[in-house]
Structures are given as structure tokens and as C-alpha cells.
Protein backbone atom coordinates (compact mmCIF):
# COMPACT_ATOMS: atom_id res chain seq x y z
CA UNK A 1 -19.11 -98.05 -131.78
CA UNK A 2 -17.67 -94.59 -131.67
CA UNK A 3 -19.36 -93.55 -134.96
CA UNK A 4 -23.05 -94.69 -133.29
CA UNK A 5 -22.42 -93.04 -130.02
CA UNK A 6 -24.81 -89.94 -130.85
CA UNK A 7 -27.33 -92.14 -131.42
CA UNK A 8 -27.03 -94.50 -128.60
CA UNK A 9 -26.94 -92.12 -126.22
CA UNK A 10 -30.15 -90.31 -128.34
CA UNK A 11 -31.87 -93.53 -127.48
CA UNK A 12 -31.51 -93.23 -124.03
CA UNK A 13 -32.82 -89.95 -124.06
CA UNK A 14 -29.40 -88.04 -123.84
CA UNK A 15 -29.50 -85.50 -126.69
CA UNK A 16 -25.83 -84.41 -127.42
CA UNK A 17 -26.50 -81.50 -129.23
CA UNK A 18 -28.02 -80.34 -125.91
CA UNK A 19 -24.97 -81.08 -124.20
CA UNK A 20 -22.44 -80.66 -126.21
CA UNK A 21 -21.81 -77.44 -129.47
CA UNK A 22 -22.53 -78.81 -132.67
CA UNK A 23 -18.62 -77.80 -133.77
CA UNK A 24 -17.43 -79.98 -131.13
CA UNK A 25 -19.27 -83.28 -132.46
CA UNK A 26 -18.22 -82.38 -136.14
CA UNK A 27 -14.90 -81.98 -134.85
CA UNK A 28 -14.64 -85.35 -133.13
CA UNK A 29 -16.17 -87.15 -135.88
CA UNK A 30 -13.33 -85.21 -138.37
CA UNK A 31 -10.52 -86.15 -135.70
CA UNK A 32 -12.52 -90.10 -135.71
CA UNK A 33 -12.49 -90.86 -139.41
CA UNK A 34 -8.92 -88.98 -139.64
CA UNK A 35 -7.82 -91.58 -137.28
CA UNK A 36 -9.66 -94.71 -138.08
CA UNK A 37 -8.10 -93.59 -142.28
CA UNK A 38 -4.48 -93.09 -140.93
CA UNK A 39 -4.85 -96.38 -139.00
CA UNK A 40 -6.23 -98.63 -141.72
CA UNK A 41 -3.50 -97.31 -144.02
CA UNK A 42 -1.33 -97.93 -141.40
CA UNK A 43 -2.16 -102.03 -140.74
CA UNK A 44 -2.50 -102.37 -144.62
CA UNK A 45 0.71 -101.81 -145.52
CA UNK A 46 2.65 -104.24 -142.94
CA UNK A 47 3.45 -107.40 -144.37
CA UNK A 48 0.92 -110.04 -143.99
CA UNK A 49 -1.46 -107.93 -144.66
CA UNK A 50 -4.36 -110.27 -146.80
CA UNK A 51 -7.60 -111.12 -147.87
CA UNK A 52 -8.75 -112.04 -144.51
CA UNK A 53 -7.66 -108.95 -142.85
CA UNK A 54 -9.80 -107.06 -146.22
CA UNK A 55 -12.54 -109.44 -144.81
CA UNK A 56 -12.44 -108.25 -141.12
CA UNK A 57 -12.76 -104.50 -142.09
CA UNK A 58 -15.83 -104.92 -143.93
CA UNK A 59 -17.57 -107.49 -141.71
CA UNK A 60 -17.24 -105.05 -139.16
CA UNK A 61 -18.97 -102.39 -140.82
CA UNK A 62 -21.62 -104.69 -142.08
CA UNK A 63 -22.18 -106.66 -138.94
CA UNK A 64 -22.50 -103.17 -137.20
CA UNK A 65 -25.22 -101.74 -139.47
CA UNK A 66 -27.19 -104.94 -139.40
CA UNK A 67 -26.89 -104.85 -135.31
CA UNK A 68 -27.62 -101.10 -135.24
CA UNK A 69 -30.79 -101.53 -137.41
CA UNK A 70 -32.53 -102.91 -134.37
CA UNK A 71 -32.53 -100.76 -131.67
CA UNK A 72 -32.52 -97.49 -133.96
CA UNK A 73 -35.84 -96.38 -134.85
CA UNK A 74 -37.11 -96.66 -138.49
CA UNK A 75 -36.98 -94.64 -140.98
CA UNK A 76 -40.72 -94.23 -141.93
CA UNK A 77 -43.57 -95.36 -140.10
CA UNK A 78 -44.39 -98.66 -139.94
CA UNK A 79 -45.62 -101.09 -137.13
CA UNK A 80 -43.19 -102.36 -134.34
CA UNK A 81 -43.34 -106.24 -135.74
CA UNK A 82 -42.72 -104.74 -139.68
CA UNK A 83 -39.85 -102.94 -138.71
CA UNK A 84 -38.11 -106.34 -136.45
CA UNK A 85 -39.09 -108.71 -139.42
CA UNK A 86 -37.50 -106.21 -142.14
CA UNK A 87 -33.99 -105.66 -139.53
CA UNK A 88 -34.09 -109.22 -139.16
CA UNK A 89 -34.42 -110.80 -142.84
CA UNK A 90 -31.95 -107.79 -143.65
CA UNK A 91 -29.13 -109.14 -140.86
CA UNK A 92 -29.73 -112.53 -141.89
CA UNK A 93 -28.68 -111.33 -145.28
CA UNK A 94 -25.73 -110.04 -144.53
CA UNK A 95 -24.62 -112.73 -142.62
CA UNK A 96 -25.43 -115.47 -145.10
CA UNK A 97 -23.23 -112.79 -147.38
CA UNK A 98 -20.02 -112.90 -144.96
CA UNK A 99 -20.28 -116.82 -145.00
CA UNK A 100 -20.36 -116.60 -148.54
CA UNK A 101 -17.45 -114.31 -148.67
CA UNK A 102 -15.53 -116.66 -146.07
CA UNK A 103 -16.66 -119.90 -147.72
CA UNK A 104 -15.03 -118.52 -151.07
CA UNK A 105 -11.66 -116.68 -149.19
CA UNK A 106 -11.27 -120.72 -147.65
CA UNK A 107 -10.91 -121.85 -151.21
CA UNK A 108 -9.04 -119.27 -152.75
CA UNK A 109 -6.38 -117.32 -148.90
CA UNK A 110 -5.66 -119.90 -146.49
CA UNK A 111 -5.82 -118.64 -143.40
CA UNK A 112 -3.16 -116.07 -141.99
């Protein structure tokens, strides 16, 4: 959520760069993917450390670009109902992707 944050608030018709100096936001987002690298490195290397927890990292990037697709507005102009039916048929996709993913890690990583 931290990494959308500019463009949440954009969408509520708060416009950071008129709040905030640009060298600030390219600063926090430096100082965010600095910490989110050093944390992931971090939880890999405990023991324990699997498939499944591979999985969970990249759902969670996936699921949030298929959620953020919606509310964001698109990237060309097209009507309101093209632009729903293409985010939906494209988060669809990625979810019937993760339950492929998860139906294959059942077969091959139990469970932690």
C-alpha cells in the first residue's frame, strides 16, 4: 500500500507534489524499497523459509496490481464499462494464475 499512496491520495484530489518537494517523495520511496529489499533478504534466509513463503511475495504484488487497476484511471481513453471489463477479465486472470500456482505448490511443498 505504501508504494500506491501517491496515487491514492491523487484520487482523492490530494496532489503530493503540491504538498510535499519532489526530493522528499523520491527519498521516501529510496528509504521504502531499501527497506522492503533488506527485509525480504532478511525473512529469506531464516530457516523454513519455502515455496509458499516465494508464493506469498508474489501474490501480493500481483493481487495488488490487479486491485489497483480499478480505481486508477486508464491509461488511454476508453469508455467507463471498457476500462471495468478489461480490469476485471485481467484480475480474474491473475487469480485463476495464483490457483494454478497453489494447485501445483500442493502437489509438489506441503504446507509450512
Amino acid at each position: 500500500m505504501a508504494f500506491w499512496l501517491p496515487s491514492l491520495l491523487a484520487l482523492v484530489g490530494i496532489k503530493l507534489e503540491s504538498v510535499v518537494p519532489a526530493w522528499i517523495t523520491v527519498g521516501f520511496y529510496l528509504a521504502l524499497y531499501a527497506t522492503m529489499t533488506l527485509l525480504i533478504l532478511r525473512w529469506s534466509r531464516r530457516a523454513g523459509w519455502g515455496p509458499w513463503h516465494r508464493f506469498a511475495l508474489g501474490a501480493a504484488g500481483l493481487v495488488t496490481y490487479a486491485w489497483h487497476g480499478f480505481p486508477q484511471p486508464p491509461s488511454f481513453p476508453a469508455p467507463a464499462n471498457v476500462d471495468l471489463i478489461g480490469n476485471a477479465v485481467f484480475a480474474l486472470a491473475a487469480l485463476g494464475l495464483l490457483a494454478f500456482v497453489v494447485v501445483r505448490l500442493r502437489r509438489t511443498a506441503p504446507p509450512p
